[in-house]
Protein backbone atom coordinates (compact mmCIF):
# COMPACT_ATOMS: atom_id res chain seq x y z
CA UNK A 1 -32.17 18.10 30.68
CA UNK A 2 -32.41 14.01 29.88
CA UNK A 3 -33.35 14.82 26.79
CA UNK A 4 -31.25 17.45 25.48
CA UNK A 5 -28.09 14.85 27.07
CA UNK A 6 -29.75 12.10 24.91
CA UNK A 7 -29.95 14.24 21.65
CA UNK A 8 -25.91 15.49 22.44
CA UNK A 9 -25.30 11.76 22.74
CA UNK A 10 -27.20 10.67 19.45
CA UNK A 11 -25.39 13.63 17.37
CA UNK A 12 -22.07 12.82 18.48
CA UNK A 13 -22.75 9.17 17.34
CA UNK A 14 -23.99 9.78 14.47
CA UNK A 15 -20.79 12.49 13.80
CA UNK A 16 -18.47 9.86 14.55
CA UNK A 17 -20.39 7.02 12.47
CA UNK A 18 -20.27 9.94 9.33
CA UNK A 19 -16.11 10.32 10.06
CA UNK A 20 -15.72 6.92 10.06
CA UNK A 21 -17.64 5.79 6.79
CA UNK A 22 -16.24 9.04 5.66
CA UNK A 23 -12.55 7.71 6.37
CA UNK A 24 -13.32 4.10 4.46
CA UNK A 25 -14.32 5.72 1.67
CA UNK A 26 -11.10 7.94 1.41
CA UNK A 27 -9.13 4.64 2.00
CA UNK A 28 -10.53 2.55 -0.44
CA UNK A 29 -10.26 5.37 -3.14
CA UNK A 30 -7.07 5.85 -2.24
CA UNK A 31 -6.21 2.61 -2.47
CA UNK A 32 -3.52 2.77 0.35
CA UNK A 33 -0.20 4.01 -1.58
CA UNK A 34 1.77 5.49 0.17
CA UNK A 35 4.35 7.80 -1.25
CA UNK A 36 7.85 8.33 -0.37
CA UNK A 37 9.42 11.49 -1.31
CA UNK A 38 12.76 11.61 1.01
CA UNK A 39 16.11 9.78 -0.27
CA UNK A 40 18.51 7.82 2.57
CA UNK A 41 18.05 4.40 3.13
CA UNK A 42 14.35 3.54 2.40
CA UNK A 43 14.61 0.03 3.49
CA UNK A 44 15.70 0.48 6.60
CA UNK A 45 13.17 3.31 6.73
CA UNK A 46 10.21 0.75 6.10
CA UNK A 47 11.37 -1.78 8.56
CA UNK A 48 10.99 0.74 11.14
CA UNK A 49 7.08 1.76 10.31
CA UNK A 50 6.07 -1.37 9.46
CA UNK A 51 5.73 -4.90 10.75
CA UNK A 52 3.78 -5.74 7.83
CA UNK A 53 4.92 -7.70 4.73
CA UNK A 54 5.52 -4.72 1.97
CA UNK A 55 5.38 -3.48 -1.62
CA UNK A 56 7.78 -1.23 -2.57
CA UNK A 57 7.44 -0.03 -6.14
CA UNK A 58 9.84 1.99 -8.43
CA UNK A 59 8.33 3.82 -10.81
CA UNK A 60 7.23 7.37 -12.85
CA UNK A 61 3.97 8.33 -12.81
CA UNK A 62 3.88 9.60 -16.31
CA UNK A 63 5.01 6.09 -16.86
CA UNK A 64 2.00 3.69 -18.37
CA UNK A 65 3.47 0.60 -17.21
CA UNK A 66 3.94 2.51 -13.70
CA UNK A 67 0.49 3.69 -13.80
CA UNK A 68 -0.87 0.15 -14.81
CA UNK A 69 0.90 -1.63 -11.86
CA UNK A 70 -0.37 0.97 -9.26
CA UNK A 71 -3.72 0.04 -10.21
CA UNK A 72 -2.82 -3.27 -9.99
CA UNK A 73 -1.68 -2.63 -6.37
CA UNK A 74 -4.09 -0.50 -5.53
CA UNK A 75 -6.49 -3.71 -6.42
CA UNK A 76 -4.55 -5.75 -3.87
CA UNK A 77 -4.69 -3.06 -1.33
CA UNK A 78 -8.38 -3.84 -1.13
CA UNK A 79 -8.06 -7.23 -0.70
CA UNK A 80 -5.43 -7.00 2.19
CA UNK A 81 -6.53 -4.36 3.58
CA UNK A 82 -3.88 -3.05 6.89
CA UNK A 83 -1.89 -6.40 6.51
CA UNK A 84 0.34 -5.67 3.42
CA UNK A 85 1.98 -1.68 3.06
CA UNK A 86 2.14 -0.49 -0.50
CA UNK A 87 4.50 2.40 -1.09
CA UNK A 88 5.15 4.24 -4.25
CA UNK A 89 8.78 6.06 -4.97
CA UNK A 90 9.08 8.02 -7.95
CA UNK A 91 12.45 7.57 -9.33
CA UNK A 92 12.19 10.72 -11.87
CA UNK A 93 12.00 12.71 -8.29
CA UNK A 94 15.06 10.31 -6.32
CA UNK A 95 17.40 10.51 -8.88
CA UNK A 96 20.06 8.78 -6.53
CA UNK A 97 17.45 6.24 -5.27
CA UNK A 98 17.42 4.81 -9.26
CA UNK A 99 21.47 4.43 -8.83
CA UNK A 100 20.99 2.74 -4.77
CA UNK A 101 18.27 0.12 -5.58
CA UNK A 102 19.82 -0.65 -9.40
CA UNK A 103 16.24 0.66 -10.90
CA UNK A 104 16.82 -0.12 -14.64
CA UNK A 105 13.57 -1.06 -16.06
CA UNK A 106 10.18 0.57 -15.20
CA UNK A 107 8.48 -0.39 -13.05
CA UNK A 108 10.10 -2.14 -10.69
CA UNK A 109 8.81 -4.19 -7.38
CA UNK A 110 10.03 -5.08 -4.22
CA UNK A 111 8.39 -8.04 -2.24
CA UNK A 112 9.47 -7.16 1.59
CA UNK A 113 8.22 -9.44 4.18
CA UNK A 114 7.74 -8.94 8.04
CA UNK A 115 11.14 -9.38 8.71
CA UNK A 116 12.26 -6.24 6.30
CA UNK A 117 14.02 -8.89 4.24
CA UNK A 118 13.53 -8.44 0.15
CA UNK A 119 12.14 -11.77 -0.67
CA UNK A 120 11.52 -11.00 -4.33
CA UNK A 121 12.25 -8.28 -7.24
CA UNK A 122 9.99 -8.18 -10.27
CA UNK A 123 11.20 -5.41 -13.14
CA UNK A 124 8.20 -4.77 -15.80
CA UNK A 125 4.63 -5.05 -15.53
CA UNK A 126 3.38 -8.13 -13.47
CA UNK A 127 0.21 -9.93 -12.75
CA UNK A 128 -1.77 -9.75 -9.95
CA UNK A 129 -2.01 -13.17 -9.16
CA UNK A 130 1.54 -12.84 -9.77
CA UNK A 131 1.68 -11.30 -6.73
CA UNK A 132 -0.61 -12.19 -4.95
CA UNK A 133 1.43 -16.15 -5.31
CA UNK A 134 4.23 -14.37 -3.95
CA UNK A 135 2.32 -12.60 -1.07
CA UNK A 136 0.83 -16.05 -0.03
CA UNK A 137 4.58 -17.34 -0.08
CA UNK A 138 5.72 -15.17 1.95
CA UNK A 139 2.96 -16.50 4.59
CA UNK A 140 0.61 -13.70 3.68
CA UNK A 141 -3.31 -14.67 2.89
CA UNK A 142 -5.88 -12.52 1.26
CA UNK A 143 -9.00 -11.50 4.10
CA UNK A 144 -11.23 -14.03 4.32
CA UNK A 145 -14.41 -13.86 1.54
CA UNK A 146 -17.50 -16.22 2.44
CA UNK A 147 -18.71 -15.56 -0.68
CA UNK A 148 -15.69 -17.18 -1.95
């Protein structure tokens, strides 16, 4: 009976090790975008999910500049792992939410730090040190690399 508890034991581990690996690897692929589809007031809509500092970025995703800055933030993802949100709107969907936020140039980027304030709005294609500078203004630091 020991035994066949012990082996029970072991394969739940192991099924819950798999998940979890499993899960990182989603993650990281992902990159951590998250994509808002409704209209209303996204602001206030982030303040309420988050406490983290967040990325808010206007965009299409037939868009190449669009397409070059999500990989850009996907990049940064990685390196902040759950302490910076990066969300995605697609403007060619939300009509009215290019008229709200004054999108006029594609992409653009809202810097939104723990407070839900906007801190900083970049139109076009930016760097990611760019924003990573800004990120590390607005008292946010990149996880700690040893191999740094």
């Amino acid at each position: 009976m020991k035994k066949i508890l012990n082996i029970i034991l072991i394969l739940i581990f192991f099924a819950f090790l798999y998940n979890l690996v499993d899960m990182m690897f989603k993650r990281q692929k992902e990159g951590g975008l998250k994509e808002i589809t409704t209209g209303g007031n996204i602001l206030e809509q982030l303040k309420k999910e988050s406490a983290n500092p967040i990325l808010l970025l206007f965009g299409e995703k037939d868009d190449e500049e669009t397409e070059k800055m999500i990989k850009i933030l996907k990049e940064l993802k990685l390196d902040y792992k759950s302490r910076l949100d990066i969300n995605f709107v697609d403007v060619k969907k939300n009509q009215d939410v290019r008229k709200k936020y004054n999108i006029i140039k594609l992409p653009t980027l809202y810097v939104i730090n723990t407070q839900g304030k906007v801190i900083r709005r970049i139109v076009g294609l930016t760097q990611k040190e760019r924003i990573r500078f800004i990120l590390k203004e607005a008292g946010l630091r990149k996880k700690w690399n040893p191999l740094e």
